[in-house]
PDB file of N, CA and C in Angstrom:
ATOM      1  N   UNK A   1     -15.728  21.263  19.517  1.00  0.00           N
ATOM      2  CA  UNK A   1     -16.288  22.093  20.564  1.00  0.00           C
ATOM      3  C   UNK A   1     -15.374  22.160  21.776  1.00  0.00           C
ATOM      4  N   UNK A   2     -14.206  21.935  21.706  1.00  0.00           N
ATOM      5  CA  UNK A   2     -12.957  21.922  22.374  1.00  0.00           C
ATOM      6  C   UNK A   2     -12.638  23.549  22.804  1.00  0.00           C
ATOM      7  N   UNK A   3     -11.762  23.872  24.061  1.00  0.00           N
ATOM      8  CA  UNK A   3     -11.252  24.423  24.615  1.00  0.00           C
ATOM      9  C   UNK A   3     -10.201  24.775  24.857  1.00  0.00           C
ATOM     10  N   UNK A   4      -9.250  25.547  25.099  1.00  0.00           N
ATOM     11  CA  UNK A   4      -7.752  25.479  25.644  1.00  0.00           C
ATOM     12  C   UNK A   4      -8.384  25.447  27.838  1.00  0.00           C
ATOM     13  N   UNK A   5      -7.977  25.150  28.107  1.00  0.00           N
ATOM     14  CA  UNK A   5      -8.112  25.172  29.493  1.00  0.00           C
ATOM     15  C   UNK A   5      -6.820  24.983  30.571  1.00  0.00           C
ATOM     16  N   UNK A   6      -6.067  26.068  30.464  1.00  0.00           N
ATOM     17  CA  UNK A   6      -5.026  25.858  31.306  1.00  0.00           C
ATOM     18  C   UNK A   6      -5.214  25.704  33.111  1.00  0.00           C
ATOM     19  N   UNK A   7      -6.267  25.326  33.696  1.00  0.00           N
ATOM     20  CA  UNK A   7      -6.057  25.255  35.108  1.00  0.00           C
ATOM     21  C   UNK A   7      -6.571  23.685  35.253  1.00  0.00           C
ATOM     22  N   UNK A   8      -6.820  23.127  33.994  1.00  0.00           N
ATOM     23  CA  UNK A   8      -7.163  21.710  34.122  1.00  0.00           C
ATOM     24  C   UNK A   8      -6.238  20.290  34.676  1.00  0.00           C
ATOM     25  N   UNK A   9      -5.057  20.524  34.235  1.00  0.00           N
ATOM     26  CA  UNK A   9      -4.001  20.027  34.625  1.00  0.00           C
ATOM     27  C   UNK A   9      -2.395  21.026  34.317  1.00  0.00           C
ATOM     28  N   UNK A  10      -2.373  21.331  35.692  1.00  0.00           N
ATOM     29  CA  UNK A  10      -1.286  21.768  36.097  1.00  0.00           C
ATOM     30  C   UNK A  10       0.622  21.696  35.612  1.00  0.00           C
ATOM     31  N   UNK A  11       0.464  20.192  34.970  1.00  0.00           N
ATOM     32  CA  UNK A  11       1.691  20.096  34.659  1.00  0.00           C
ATOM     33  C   UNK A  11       1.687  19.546  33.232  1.00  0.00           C
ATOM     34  N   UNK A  12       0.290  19.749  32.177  1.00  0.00           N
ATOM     35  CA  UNK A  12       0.200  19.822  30.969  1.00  0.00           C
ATOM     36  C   UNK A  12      -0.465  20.861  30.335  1.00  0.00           C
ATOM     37  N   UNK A  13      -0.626  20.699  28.761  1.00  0.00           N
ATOM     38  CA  UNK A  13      -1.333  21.206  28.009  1.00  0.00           C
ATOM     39  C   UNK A  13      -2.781  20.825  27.672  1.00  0.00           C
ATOM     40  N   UNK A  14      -3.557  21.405  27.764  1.00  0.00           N
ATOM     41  CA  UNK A  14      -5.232  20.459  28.044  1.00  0.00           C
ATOM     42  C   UNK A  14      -5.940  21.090  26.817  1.00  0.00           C
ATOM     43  N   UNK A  15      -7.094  20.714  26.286  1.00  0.00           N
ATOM     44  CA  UNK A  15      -8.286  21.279  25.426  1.00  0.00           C
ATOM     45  C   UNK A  15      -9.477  20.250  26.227  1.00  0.00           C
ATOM     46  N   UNK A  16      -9.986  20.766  26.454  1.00  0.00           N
ATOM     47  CA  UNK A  16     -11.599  20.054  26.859  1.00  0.00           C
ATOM     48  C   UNK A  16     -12.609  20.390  26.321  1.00  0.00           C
ATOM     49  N   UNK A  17     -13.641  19.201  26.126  1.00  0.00           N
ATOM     50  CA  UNK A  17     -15.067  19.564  25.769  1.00  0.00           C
ATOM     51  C   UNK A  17     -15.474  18.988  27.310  1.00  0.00           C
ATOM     52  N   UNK A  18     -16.158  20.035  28.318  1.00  0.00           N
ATOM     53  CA  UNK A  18     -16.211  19.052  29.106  1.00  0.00           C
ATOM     54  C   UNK A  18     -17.440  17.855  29.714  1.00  0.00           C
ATOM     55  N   UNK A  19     -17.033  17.148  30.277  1.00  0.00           N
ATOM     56  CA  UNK A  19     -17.805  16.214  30.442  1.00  0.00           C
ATOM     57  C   UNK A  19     -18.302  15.052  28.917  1.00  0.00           C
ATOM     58  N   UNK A  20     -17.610  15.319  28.279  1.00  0.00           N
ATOM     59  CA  UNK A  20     -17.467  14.377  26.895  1.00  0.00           C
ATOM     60  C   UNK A  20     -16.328  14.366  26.638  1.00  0.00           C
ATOM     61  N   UNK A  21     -15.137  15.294  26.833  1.00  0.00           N
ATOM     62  CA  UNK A  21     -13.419  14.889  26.047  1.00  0.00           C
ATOM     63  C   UNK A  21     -12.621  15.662  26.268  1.00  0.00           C
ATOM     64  N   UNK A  22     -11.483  15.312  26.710  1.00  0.00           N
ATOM     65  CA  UNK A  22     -10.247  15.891  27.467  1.00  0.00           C
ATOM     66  C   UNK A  22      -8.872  15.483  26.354  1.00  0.00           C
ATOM     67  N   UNK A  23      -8.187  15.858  25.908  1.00  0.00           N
ATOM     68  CA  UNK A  23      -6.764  15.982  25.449  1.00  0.00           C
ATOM     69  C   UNK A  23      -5.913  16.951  26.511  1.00  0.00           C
ATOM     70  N   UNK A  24      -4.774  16.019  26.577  1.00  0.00           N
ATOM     71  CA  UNK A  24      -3.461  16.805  27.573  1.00  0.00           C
ATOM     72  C   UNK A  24      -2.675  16.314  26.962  1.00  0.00           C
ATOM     73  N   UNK A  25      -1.161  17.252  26.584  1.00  0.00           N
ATOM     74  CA  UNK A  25      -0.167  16.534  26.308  1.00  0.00           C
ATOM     75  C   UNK A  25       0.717  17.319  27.852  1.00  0.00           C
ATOM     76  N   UNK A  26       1.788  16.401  27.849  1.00  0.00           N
ATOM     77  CA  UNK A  26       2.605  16.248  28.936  1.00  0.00           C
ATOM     78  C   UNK A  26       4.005  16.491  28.399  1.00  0.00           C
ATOM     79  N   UNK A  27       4.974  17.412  28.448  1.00  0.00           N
ATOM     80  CA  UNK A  27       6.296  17.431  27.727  1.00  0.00           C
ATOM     81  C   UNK A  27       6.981  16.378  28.737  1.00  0.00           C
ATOM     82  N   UNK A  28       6.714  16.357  30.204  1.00  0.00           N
ATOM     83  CA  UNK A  28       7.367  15.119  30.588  1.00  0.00           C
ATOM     84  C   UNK A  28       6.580  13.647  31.113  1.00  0.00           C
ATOM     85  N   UNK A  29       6.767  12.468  31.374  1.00  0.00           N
ATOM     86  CA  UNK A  29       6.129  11.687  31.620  1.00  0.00           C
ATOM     87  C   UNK A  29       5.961  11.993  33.615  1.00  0.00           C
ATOM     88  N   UNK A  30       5.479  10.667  34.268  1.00  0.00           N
ATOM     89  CA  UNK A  30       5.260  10.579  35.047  1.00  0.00           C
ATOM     90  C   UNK A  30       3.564  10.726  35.914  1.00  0.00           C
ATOM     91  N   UNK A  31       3.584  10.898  37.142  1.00  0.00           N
ATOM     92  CA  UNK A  31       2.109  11.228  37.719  1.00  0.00           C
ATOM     93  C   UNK A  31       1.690  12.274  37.433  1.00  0.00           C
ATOM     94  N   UNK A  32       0.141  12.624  36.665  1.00  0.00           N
ATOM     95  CA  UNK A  32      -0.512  13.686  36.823  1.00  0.00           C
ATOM     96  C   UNK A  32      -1.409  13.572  37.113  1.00  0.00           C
ATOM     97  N   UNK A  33      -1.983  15.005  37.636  1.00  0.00           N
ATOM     98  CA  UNK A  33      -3.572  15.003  38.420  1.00  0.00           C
ATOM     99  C   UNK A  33      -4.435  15.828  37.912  1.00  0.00           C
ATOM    100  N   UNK A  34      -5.147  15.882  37.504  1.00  0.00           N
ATOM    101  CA  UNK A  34      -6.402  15.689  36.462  1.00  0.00           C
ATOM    102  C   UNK A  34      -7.300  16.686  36.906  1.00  0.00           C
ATOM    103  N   UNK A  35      -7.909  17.893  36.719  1.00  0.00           N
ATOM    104  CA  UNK A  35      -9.374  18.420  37.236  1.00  0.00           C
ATOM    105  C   UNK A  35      -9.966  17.987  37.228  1.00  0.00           C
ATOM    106  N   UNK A  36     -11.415  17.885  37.513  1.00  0.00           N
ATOM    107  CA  UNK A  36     -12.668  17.223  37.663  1.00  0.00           C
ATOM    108  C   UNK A  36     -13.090  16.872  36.564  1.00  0.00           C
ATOM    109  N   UNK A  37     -13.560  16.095  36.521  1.00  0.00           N
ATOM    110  CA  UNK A  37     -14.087  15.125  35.204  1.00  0.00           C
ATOM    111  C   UNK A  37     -15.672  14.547  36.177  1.00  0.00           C
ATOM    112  N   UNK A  38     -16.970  14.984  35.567  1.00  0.00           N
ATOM    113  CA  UNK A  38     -18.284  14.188  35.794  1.00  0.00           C
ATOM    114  C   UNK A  38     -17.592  12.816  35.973  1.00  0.00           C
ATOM    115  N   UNK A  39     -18.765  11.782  37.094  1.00  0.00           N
ATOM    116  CA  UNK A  39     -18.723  10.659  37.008  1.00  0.00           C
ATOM    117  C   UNK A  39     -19.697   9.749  35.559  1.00  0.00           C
ATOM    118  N   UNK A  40     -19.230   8.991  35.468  1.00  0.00           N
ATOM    119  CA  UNK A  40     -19.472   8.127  34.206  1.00  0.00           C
ATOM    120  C   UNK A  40     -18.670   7.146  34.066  1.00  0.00           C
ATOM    121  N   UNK A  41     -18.433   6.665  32.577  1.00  0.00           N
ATOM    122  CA  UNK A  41     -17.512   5.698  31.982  1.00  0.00           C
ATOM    123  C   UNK A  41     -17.103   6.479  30.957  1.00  0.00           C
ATOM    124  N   UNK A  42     -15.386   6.132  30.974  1.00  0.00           N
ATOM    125  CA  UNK A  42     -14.783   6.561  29.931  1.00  0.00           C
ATOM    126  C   UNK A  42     -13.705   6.280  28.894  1.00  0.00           C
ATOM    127  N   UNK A  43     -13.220   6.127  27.957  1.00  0.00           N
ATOM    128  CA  UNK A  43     -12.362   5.511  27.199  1.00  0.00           C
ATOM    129  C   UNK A  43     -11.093   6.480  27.361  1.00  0.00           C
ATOM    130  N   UNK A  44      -9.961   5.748  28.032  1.00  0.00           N
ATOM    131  CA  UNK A  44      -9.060   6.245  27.885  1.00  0.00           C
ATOM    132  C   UNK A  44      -7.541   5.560  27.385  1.00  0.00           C
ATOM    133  N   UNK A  45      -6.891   6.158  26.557  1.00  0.00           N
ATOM    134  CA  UNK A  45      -6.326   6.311  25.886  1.00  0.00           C
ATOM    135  C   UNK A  45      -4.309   7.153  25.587  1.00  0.00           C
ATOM    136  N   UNK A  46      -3.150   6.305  25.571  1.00  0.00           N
ATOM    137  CA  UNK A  46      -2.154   7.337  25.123  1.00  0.00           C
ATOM    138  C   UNK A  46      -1.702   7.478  23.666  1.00  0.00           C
ATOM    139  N   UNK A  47      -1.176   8.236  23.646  1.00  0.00           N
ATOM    140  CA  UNK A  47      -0.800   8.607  22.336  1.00  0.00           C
ATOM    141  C   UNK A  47       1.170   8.825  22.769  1.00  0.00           C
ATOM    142  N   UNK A  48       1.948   8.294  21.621  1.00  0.00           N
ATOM    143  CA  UNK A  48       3.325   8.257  22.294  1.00  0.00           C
ATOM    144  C   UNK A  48       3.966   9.268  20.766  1.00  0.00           C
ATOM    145  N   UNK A  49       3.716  10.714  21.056  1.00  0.00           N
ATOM    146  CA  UNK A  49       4.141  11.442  20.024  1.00  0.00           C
ATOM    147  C   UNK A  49       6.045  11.354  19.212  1.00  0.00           C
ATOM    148  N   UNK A  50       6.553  10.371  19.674  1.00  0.00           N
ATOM    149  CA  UNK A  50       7.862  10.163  19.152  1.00  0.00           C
ATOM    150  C   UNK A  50       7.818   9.632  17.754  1.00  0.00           C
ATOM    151  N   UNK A  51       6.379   8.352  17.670  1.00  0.00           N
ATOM    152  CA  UNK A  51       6.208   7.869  16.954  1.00  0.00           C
ATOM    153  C   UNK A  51       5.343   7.663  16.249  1.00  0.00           C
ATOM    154  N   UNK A  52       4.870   7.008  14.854  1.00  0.00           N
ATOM    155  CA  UNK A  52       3.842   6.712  14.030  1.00  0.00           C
ATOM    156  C   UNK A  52       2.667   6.011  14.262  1.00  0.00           C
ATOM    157  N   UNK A  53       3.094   5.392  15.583  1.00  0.00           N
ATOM    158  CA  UNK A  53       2.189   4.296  15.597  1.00  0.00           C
ATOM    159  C   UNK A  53       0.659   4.061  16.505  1.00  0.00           C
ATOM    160  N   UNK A  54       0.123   5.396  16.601  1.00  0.00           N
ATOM    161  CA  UNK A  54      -0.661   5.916  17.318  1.00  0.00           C
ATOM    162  C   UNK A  54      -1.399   5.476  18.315  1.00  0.00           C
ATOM    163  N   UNK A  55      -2.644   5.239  18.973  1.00  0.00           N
ATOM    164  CA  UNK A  55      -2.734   5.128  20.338  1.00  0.00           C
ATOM    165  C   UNK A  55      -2.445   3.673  20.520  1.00  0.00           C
ATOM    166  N   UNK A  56      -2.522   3.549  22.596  1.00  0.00           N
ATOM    167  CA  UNK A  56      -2.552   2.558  22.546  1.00  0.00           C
ATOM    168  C   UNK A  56      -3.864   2.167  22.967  1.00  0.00           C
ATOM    169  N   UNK A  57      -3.558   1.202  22.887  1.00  0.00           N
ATOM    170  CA  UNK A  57      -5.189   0.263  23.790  1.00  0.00           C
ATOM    171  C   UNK A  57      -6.017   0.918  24.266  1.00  0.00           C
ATOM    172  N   UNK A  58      -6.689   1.317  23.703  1.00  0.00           N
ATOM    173  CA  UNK A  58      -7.577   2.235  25.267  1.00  0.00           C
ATOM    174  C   UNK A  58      -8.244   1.328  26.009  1.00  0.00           C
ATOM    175  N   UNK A  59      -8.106   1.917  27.284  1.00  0.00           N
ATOM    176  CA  UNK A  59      -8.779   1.402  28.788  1.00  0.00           C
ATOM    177  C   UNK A  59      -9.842   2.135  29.092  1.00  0.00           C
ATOM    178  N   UNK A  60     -10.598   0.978  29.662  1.00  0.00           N
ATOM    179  CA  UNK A  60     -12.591   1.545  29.983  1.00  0.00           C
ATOM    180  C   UNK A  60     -12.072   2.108  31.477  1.00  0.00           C
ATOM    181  N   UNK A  61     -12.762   3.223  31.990  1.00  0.00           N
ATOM    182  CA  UNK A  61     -13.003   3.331  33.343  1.00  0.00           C
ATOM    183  C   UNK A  61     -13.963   3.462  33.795  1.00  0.00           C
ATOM    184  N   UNK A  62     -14.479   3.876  34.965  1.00  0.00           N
ATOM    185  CA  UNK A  62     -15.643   3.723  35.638  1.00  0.00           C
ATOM    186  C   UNK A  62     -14.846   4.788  36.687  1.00  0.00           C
ATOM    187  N   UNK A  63     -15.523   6.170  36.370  1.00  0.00           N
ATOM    188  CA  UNK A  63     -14.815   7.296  36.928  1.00  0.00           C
ATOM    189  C   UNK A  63     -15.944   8.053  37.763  1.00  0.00           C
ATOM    190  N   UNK A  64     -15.765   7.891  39.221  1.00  0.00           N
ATOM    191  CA  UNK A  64     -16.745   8.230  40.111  1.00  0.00           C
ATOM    192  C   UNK A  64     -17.381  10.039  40.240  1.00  0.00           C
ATOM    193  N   UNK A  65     -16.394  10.817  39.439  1.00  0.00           N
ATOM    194  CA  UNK A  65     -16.380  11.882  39.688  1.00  0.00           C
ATOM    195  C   UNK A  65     -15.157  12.838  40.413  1.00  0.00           C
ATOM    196  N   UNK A  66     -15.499  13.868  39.922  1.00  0.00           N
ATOM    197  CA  UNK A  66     -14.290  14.543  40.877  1.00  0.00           C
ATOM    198  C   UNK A  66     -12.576  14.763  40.481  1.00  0.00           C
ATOM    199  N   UNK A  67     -11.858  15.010  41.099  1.00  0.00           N
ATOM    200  CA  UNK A  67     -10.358  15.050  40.437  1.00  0.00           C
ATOM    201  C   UNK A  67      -9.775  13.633  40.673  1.00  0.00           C
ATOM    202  N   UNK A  68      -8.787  13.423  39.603  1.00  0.00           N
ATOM    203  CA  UNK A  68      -8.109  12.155  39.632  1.00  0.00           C
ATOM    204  C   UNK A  68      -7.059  12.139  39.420  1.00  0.00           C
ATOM    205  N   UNK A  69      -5.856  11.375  39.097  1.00  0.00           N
ATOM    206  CA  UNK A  69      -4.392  11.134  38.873  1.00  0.00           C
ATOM    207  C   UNK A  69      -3.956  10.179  38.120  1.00  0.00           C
ATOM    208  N   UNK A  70      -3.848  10.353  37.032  1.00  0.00           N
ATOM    209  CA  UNK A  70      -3.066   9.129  35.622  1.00  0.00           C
ATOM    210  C   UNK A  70      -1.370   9.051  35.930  1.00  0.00           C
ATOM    211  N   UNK A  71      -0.923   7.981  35.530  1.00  0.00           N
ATOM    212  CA  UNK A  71       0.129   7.757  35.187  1.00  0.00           C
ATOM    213  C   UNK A  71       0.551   7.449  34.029  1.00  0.00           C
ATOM    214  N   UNK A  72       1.647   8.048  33.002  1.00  0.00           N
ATOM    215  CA  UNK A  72       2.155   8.385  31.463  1.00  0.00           C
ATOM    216  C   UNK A  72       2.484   6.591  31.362  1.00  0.00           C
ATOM    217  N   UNK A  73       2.557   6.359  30.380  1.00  0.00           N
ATOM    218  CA  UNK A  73       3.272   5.230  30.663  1.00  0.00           C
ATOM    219  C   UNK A  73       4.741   4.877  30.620  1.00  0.00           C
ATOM    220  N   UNK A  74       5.751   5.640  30.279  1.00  0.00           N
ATOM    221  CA  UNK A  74       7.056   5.761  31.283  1.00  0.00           C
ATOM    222  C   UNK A  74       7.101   7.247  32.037  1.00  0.00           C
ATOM    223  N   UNK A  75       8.288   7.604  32.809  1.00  0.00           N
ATOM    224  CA  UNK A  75       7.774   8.637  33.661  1.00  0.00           C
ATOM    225  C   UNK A  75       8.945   9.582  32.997  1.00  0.00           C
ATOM    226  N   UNK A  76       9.673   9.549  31.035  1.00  0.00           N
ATOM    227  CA  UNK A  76      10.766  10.546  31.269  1.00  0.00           C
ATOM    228  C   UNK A  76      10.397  11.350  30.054  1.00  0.00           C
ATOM    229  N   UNK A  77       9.410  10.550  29.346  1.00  0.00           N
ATOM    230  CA  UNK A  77       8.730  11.161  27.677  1.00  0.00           C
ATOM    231  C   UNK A  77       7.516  12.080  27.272  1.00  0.00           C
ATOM    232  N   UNK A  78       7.389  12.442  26.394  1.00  0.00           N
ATOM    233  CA  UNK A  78       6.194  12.845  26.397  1.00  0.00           C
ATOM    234  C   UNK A  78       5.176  12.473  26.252  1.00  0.00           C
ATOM    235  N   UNK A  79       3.788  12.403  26.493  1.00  0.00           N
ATOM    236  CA  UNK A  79       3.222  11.949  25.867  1.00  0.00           C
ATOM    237  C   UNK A  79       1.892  13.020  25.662  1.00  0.00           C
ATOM    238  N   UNK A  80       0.576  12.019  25.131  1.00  0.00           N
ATOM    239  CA  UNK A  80      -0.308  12.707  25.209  1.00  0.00           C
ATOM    240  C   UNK A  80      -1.936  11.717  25.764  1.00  0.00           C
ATOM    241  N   UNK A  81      -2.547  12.386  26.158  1.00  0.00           N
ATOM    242  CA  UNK A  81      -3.244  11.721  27.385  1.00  0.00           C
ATOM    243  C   UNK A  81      -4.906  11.989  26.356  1.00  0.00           C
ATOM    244  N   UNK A  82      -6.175  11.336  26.167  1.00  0.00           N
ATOM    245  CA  UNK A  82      -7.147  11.267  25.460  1.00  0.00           C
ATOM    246  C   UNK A  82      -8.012  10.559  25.981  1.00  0.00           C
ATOM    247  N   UNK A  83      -9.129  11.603  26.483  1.00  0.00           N
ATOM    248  CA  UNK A  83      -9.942  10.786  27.653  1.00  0.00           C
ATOM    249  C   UNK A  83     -11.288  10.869  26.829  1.00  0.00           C
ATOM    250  N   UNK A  84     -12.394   9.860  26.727  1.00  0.00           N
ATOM    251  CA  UNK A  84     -13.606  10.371  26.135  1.00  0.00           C
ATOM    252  C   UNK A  84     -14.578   9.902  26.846  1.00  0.00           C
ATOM    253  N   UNK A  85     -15.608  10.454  26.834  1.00  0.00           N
ATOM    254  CA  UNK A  85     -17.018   9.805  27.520  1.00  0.00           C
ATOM    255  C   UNK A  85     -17.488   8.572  26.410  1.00  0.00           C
ATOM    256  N   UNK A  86     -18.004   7.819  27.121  1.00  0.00           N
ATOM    257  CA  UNK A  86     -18.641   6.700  26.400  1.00  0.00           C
ATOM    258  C   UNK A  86     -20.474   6.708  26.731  1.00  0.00           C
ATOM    259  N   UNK A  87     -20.787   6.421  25.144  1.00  0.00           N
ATOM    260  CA  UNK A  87     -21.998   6.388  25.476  1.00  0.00           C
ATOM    261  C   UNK A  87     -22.842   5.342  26.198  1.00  0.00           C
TER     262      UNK A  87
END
């Protein structure tokens, strides 16, 4: 039930379901800033498309609402960014 949504983040590629799940990929690494995302908790997640070895760890948040700003985890690669609501 995904989307293309290009005004979601500015310096990626996005699909959203929103308020349950966000995918962005990023052709470069570094800071990005995020459209609004409902407050909740959410599982988030990278994906490092060079390689096989698919996500990493995902991290819980506690996301108040509103727009926000991730960091890739180096700032020169691509990656891809996988945010989900938790029930």
């Amino acid at each position: 039930h995904s989307a293309p949504n290009k005004n979601f983040s500015s310096s990626g590629y996005c699909m959203l379901n929103p308020g349950l799940e966000y995918v962005c990929f990023y052709a470069n690494g570094g800071n990005k800033v995020l459209g609004s995302i409902p407050a909740g908790d959410y599982e988030m997640k990278w994906w490092n498309p060079r390689t096989a070895g698919g996500f990493s760890a995902p991290q819980v948040i506690n996301h108040g609402g509103g727009v926000s700003s991730v960091a890739t985890p180096d700032s020169t690669n691509d990656w891809v960014l996988h945010i989900k609501k938790r029930n």
